[in-house]
Protein backbone atom coordinates (compact mmCIF):
# COMPACT_ATOMS: atom_id res chain seq x y z
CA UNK A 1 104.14 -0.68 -41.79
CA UNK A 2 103.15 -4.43 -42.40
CA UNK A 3 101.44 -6.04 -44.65
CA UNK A 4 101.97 -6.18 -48.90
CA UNK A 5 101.64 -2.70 -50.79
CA UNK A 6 100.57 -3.54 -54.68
CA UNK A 7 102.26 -1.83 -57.31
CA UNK A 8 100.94 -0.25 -60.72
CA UNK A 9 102.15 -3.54 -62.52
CA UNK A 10 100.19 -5.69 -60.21
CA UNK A 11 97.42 -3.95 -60.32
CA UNK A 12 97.41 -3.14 -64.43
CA UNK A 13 98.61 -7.36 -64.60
CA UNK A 14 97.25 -9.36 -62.15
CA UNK A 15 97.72 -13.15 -61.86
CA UNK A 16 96.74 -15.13 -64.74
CA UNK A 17 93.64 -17.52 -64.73
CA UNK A 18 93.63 -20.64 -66.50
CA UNK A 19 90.44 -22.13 -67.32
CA UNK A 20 90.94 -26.50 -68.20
CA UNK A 21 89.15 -29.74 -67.61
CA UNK A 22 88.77 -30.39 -63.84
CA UNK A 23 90.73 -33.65 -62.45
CA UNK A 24 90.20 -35.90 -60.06
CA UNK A 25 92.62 -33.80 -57.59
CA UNK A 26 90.50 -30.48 -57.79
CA UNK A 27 88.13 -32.37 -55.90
CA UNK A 28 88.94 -31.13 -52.84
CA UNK A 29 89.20 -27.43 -54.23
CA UNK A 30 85.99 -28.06 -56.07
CA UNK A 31 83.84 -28.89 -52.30
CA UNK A 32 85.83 -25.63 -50.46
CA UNK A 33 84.86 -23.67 -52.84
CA UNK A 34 81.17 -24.57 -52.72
CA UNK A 35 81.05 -24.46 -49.21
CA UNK A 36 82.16 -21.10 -48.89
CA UNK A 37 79.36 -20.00 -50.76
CA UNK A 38 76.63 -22.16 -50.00
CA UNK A 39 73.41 -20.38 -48.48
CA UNK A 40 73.75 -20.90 -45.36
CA UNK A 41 77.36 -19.92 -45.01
CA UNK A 42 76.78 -16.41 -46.63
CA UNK A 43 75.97 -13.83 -44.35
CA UNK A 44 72.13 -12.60 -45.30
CA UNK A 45 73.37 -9.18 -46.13
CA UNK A 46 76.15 -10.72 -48.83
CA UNK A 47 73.58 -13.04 -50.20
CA UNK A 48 72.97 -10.33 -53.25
CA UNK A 49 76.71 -10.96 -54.52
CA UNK A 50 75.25 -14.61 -55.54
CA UNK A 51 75.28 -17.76 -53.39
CA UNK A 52 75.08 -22.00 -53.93
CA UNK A 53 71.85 -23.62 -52.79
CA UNK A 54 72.98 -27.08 -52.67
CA UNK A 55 76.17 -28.77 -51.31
CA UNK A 56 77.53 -31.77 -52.93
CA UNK A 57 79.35 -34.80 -51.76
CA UNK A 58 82.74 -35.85 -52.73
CA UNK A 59 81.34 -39.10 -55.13
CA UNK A 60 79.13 -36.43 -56.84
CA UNK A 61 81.67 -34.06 -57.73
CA UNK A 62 84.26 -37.32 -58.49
CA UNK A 63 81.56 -38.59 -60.52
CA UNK A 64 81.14 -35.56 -62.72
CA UNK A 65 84.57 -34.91 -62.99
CA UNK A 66 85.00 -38.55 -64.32
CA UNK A 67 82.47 -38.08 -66.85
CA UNK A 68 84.17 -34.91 -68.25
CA UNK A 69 81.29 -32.88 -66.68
CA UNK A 70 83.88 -30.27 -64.92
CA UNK A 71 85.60 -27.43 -65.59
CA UNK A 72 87.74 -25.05 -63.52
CA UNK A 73 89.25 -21.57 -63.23
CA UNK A 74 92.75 -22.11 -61.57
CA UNK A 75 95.65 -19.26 -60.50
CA UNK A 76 99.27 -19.37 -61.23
CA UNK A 77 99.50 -22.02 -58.63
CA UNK A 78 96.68 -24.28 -59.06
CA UNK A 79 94.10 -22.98 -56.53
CA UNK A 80 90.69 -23.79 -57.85
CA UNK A 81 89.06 -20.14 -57.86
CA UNK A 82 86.10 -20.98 -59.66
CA UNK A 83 84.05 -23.59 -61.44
CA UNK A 84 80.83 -25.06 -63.65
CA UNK A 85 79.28 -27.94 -63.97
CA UNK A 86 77.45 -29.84 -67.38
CA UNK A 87 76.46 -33.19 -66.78
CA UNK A 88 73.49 -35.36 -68.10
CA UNK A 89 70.53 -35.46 -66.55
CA UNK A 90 70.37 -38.12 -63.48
CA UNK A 91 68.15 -41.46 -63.65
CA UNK A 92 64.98 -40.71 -61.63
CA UNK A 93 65.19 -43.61 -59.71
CA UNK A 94 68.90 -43.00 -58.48
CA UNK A 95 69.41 -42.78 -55.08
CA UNK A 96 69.89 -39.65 -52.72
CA UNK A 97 68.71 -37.61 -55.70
CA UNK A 98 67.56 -34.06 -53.55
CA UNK A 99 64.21 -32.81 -54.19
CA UNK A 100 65.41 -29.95 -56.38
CA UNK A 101 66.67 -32.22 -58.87
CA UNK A 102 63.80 -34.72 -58.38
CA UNK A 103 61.32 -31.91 -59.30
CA UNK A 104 63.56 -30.78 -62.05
CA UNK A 105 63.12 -34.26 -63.86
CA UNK A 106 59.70 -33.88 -63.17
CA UNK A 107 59.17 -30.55 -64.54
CA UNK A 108 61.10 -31.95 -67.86
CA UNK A 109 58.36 -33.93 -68.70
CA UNK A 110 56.06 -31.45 -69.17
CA UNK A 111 57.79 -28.34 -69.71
CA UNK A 112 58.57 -27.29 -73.22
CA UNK A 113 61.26 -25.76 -75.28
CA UNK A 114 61.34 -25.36 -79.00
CA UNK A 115 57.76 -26.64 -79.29
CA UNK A 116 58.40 -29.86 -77.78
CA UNK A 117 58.46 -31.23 -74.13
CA UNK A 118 62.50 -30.85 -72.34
CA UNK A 119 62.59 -34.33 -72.22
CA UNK A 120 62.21 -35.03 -75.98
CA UNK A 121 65.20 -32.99 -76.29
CA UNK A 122 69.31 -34.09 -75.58
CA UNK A 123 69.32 -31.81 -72.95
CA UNK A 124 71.80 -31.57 -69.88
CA UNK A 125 71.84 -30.05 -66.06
CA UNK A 126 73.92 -27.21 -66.01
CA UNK A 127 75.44 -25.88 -62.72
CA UNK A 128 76.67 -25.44 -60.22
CA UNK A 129 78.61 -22.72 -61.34
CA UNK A 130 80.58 -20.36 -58.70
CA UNK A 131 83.34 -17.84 -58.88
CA UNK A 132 85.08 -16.65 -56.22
CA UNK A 133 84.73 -13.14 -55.27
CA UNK A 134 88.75 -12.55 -55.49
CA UNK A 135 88.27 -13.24 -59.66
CA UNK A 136 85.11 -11.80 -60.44
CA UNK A 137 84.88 -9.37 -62.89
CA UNK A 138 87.89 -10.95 -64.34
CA UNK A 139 86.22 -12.43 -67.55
CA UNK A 140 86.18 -15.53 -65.48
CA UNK A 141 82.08 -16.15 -66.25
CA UNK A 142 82.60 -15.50 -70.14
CA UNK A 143 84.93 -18.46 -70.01
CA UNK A 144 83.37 -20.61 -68.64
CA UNK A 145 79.99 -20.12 -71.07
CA UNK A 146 82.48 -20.05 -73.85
CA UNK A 147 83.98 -23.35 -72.89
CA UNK A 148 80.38 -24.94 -72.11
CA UNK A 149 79.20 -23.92 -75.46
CA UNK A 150 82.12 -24.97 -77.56
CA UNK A 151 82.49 -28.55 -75.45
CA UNK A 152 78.46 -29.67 -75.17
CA UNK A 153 76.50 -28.50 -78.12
CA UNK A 154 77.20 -31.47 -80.11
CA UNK A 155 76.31 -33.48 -77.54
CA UNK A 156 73.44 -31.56 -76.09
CA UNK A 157 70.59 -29.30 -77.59
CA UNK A 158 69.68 -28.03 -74.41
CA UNK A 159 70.74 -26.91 -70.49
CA UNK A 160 68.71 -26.40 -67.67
CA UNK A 161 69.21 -25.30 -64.06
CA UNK A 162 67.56 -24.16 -61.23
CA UNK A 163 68.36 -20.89 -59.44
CA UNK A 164 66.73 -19.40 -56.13
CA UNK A 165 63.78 -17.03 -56.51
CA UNK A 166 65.68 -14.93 -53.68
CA UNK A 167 69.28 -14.87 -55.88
CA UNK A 168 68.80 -11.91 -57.68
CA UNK A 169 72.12 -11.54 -58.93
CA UNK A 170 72.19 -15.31 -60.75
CA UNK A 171 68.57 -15.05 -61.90
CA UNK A 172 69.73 -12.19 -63.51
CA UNK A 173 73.09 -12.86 -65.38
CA UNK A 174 71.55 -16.07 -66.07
CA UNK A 175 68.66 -14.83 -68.45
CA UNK A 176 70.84 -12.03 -69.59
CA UNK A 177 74.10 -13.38 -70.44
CA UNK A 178 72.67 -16.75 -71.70
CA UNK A 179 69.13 -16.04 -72.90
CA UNK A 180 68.16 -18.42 -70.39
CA UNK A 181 64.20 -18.59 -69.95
CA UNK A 182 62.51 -19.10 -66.94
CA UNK A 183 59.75 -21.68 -67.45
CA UNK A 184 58.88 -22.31 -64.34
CA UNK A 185 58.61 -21.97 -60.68
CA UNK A 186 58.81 -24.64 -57.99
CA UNK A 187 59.21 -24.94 -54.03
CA UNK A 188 61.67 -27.36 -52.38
CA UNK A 189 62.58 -27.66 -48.99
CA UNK A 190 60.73 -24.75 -47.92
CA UNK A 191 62.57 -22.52 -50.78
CA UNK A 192 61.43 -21.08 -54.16
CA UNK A 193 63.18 -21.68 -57.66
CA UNK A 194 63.02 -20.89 -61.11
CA UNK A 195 63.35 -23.94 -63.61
CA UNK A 196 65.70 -22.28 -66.31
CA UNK A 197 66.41 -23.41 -69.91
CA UNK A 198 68.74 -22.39 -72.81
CA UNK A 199 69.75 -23.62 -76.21
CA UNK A 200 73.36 -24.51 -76.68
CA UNK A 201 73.65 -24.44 -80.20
């Protein structure tokens, strides 16, 4: 006995997801989230499901929030259950930049899409983007490319992001839901990653 049996209805309806505009008081949804599936906090034999590589501080995720950068999948009662990020590229000389990004400017120099180096191009950083297991499968990644694509392309030709030559899973809906190309590879920290691009329009 114990313990919550589910019925046809919930199964056959279960609770609604609302994707919006993240604000300032996700925040703190926004960093739990991350954290739960950053590398290091995924058991190795989970790691296939999909996993973040980078954890970011609370001004970073305020700061892209701020800037309209955010997005979020929310439940019934307001519990962040997934989210992406689009945000401009950072200045190169900005402080506490991590090497992944660092490289990534780098690589946008010389790297080309279209014919024409990345950084010729309006072009933005897309990700992170994580879902929590619980929603998955729920439409909850269509969304959120929908709502990218529909709120950037006017004000950016082009997104790119990195993702870990070990995530398998995100390598792979990556280039096949979004056409994304690899262009490159690059180590940081001791870890592989693909540089990834995309159009938007």
């Amino acid at each position: 006995m114990g313990g919550l049996r589910r019925t046809p209805r919930d199964v056959v309806n279960p609770p609604a997801i609302e994707v919006r505009r993240a604000e300032l008081r996700d925040v703190p949804g926004l960093m739990t989230l991350e954290a739960r599936y950053y590398v290091v906090n995924v058991d190795p034999a989970d790691r296939a499901g999909g996993f973040i590589s980078v954890l970011h501080s609370t001004d970073w995720f305020a700061a892209a929030v701020d800037s309209g950068g955010v997005h979020v999948a929310v439940t019934a009662d307001d519990a962040v259950v997934g989210f992406i990020v689009m945000t401009a590229p950072p200045d190169r000389a900005a402080a506490g930049l991590s090497p992944i990004i660092r490289t990534m400017l780098e690589l946008a120099e010389t790297l080309e899409m279209n014919g024409r180096p990345i950084v010729a191009a309006r072009y933005a950083f897309r990700g992170p983007v994580c879902i929590d297991e619980s929603v998955r499968g729920r439409g909850v990644y269509s969304a959120f490319n929908a709502v990218i694509r529909e709120t950037y392309r006017d004000q950016f030709e082009l997104a790119v992001l990195f993702v870990a030559a070990d995530n398998s899973r995100s390598l792979h809906t990556t280039t096949s839901t979004l056409s994304a190309r690899s262009l490159a590879e690059f180590e940081a920290d001791g870890r592989r990653y693909h540089f990834l691009a995309y159009n938007l329009g």
